[in-house]
N, C-alpha and C. Protein backbone atom coordinates (compact mmCIF):
# COMPACT_ATOMS: atom_id res chain seq x y z
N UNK A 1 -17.63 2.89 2.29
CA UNK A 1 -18.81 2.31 1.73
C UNK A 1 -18.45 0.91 1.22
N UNK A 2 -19.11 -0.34 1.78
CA UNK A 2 -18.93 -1.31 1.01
C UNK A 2 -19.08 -1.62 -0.41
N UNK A 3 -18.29 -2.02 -1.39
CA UNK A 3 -18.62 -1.99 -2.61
C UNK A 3 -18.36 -0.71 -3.37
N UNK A 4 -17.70 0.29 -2.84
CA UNK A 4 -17.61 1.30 -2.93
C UNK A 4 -17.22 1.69 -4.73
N UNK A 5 -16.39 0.73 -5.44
CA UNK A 5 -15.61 1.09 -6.52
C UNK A 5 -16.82 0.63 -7.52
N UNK A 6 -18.16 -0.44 -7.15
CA UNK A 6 -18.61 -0.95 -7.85
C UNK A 6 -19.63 -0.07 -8.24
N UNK A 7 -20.21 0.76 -7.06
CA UNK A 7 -21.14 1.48 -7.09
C UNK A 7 -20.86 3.05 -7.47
N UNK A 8 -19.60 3.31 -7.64
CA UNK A 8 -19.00 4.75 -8.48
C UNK A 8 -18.86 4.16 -9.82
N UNK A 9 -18.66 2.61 -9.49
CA UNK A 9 -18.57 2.66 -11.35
C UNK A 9 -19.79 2.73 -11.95
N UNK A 10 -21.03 2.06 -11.32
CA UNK A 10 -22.33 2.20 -11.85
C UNK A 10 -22.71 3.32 -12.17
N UNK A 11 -22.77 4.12 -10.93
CA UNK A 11 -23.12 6.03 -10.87
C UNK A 11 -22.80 6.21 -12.14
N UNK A 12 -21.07 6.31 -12.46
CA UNK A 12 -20.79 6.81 -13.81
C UNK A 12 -21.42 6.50 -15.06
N UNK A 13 -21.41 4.85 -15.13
CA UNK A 13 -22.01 4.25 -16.31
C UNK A 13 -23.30 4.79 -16.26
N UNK A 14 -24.15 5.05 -15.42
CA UNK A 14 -25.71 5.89 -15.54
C UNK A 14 -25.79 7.02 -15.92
N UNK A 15 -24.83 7.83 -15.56
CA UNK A 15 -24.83 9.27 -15.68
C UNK A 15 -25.25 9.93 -15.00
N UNK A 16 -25.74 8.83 -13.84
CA UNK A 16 -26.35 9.95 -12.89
C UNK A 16 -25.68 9.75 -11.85
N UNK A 17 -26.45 11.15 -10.79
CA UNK A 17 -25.71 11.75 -9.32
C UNK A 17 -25.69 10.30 -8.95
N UNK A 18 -24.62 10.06 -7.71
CA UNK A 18 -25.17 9.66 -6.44
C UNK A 18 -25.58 10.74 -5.54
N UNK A 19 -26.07 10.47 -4.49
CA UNK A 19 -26.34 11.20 -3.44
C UNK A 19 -26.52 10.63 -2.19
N UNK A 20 -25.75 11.01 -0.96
CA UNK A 20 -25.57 10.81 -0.14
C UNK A 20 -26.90 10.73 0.91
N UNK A 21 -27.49 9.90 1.32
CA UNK A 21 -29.09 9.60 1.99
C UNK A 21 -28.75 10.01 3.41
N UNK A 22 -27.77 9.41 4.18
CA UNK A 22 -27.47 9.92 5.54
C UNK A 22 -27.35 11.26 6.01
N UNK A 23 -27.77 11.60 7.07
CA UNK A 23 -28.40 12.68 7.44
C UNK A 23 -26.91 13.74 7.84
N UNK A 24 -25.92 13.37 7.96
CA UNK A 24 -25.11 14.10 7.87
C UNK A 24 -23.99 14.42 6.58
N UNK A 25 -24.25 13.27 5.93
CA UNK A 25 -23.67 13.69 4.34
C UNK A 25 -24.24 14.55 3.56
N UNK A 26 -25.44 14.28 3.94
CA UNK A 26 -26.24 14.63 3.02
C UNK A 26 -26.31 16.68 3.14
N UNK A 27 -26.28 16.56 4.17
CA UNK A 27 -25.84 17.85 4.79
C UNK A 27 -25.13 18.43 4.01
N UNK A 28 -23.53 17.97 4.46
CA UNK A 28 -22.47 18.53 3.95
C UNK A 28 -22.20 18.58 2.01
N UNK A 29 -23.18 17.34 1.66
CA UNK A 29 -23.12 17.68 0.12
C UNK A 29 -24.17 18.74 -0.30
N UNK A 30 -25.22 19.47 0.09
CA UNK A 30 -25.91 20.26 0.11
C UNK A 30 -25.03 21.60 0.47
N UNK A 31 -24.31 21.83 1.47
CA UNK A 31 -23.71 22.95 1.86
C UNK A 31 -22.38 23.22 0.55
N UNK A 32 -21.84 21.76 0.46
CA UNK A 32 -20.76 22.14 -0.79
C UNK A 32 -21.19 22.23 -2.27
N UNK A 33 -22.95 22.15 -2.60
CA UNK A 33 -23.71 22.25 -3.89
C UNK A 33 -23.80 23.58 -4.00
N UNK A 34 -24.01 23.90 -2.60
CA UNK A 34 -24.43 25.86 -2.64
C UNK A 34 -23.36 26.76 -3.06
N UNK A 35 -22.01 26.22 -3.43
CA UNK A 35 -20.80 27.25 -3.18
C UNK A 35 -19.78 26.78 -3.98
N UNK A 36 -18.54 27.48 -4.16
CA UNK A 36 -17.26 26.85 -4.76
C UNK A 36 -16.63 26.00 -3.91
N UNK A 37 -15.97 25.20 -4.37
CA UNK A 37 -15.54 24.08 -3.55
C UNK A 37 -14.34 24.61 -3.46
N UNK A 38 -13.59 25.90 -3.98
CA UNK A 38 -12.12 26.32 -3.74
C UNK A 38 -12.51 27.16 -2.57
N UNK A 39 -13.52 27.27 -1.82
CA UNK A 39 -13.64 28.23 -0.83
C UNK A 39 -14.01 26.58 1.00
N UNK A 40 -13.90 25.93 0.26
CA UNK A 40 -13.56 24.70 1.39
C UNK A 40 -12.33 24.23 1.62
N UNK A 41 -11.76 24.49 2.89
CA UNK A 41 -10.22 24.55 3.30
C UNK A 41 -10.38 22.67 4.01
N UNK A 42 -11.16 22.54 4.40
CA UNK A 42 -11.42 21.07 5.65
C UNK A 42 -12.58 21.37 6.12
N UNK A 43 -13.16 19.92 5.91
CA UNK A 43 -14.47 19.68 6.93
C UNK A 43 -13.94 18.39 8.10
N UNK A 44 -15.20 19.02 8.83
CA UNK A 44 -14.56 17.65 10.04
C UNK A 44 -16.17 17.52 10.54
N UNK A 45 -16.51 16.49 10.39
CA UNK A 45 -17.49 15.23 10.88
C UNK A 45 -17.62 14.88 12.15
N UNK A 46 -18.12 15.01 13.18
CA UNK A 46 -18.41 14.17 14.32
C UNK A 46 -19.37 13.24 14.39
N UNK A 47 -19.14 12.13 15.76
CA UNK A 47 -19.67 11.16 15.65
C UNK A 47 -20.27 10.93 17.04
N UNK A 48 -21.67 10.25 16.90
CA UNK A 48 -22.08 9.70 18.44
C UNK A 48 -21.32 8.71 19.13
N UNK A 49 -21.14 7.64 18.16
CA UNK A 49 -20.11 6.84 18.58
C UNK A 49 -20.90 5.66 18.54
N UNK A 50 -22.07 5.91 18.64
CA UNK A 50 -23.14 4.65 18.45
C UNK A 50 -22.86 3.44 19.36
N UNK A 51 -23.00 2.23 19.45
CA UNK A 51 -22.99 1.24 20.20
C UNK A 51 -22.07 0.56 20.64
N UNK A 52 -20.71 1.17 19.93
CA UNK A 52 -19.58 0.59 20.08
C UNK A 52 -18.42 1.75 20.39
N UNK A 53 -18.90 2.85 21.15
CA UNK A 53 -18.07 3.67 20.87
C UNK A 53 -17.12 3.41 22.15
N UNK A 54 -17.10 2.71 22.93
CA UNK A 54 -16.00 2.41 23.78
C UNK A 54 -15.58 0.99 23.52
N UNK A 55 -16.03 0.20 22.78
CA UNK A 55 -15.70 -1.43 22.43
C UNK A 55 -14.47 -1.44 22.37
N UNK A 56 -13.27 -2.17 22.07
CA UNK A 56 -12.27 -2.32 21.47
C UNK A 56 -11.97 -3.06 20.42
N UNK A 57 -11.37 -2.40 19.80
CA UNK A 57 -11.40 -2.90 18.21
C UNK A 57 -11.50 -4.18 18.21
N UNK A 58 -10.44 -5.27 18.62
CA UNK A 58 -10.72 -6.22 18.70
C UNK A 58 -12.19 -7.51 18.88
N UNK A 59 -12.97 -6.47 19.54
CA UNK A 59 -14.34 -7.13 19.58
C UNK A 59 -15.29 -6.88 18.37
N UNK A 60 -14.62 -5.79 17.50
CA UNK A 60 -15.63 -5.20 16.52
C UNK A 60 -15.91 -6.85 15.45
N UNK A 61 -14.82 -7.35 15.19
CA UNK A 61 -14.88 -8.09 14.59
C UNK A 61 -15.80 -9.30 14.92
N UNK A 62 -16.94 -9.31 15.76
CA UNK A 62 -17.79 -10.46 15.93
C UNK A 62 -19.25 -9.53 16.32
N UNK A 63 -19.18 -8.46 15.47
CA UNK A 63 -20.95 -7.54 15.46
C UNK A 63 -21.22 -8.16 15.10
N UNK A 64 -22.99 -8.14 15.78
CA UNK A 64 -23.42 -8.92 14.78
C UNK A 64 -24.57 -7.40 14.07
N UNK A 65 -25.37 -8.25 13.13
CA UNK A 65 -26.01 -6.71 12.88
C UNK A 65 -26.87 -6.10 13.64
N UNK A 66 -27.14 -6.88 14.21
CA UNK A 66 -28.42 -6.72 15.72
C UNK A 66 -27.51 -5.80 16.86
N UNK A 67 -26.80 -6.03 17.08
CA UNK A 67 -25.74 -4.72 17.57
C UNK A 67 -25.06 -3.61 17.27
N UNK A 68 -25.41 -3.70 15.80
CA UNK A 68 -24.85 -2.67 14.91
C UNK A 68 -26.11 -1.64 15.31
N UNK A 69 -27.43 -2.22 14.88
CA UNK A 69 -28.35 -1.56 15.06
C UNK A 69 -28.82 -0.68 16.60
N UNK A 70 -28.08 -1.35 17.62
CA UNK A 70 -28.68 -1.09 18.92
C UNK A 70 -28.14 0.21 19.72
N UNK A 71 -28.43 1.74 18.51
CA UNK A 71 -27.83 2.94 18.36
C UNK A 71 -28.33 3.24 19.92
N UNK A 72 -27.63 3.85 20.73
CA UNK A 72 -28.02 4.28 22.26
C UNK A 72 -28.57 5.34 22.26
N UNK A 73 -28.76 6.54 21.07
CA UNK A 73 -29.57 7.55 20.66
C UNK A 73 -30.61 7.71 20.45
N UNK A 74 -30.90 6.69 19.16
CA UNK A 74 -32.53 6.72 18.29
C UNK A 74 -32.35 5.26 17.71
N UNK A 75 -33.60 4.75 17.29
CA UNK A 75 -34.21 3.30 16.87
C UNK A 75 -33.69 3.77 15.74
N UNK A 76 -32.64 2.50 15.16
CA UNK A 76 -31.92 2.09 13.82
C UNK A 76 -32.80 0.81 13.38
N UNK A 77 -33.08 0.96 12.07
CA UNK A 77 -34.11 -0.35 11.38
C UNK A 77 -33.23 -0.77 10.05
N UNK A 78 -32.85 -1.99 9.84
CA UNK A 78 -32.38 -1.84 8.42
C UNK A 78 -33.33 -2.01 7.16
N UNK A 79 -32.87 -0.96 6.63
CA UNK A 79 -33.55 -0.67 5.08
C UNK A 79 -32.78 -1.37 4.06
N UNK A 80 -33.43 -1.97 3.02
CA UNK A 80 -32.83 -2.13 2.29
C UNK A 80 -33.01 -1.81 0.51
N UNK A 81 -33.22 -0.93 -0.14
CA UNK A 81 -32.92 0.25 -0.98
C UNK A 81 -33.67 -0.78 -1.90
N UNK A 82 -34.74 -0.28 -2.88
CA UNK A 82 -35.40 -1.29 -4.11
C UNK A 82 -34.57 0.05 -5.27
N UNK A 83 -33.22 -0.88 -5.87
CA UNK A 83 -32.39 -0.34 -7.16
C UNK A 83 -33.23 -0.72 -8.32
N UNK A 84 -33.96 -0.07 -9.26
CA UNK A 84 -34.46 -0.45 -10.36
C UNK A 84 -33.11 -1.07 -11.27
N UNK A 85 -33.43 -1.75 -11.79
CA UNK A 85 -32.56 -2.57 -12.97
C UNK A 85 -33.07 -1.58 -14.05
N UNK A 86 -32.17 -0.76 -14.50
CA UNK A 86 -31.77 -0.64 -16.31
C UNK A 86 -31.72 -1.32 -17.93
């Protein structure tokens, strides 16, 4: 997650959850809400591979976001989240 340390530090300072919006996190944090977490040995994640899944690394570095978006599955739109200020 970009920003990742900034936005666990916020979570905390709020007191509140994060929660995972993507359709496969969101999943797996729902399945590990239902249960003890000492009864989870490993999860494993798969991936479509999306638009770049044969690229080589080397090219990753000149996406632009218009290619990020151009999922070969389903229409990707970017959202961008209205955070109320505190």
């Amino acid at each position: 997650m970009a920003a990742g340390e900034l936005v666990m530090a916020a979570a905390q300072k709020s007191g509140r959850p994060l929660l995972p919006v993507d359709s496969e996190h969101n999943a797996v944090h729902q399945c590990l809400r239902g249960g003890d977490l000492g009864e989870v040995r490993r999860l494993v994640l798969t991936a479509s591979g999306g638009p770049f899944r044969k690229a080589p690394l080397a090219a990753l570095k000149d996406v632009t976001p218009g290619q990020a978006l151009a999922h070969p599955n389903w229409r990707m739109e970017i959202v961008l989240p209205s955070i109320p200020q505190r």
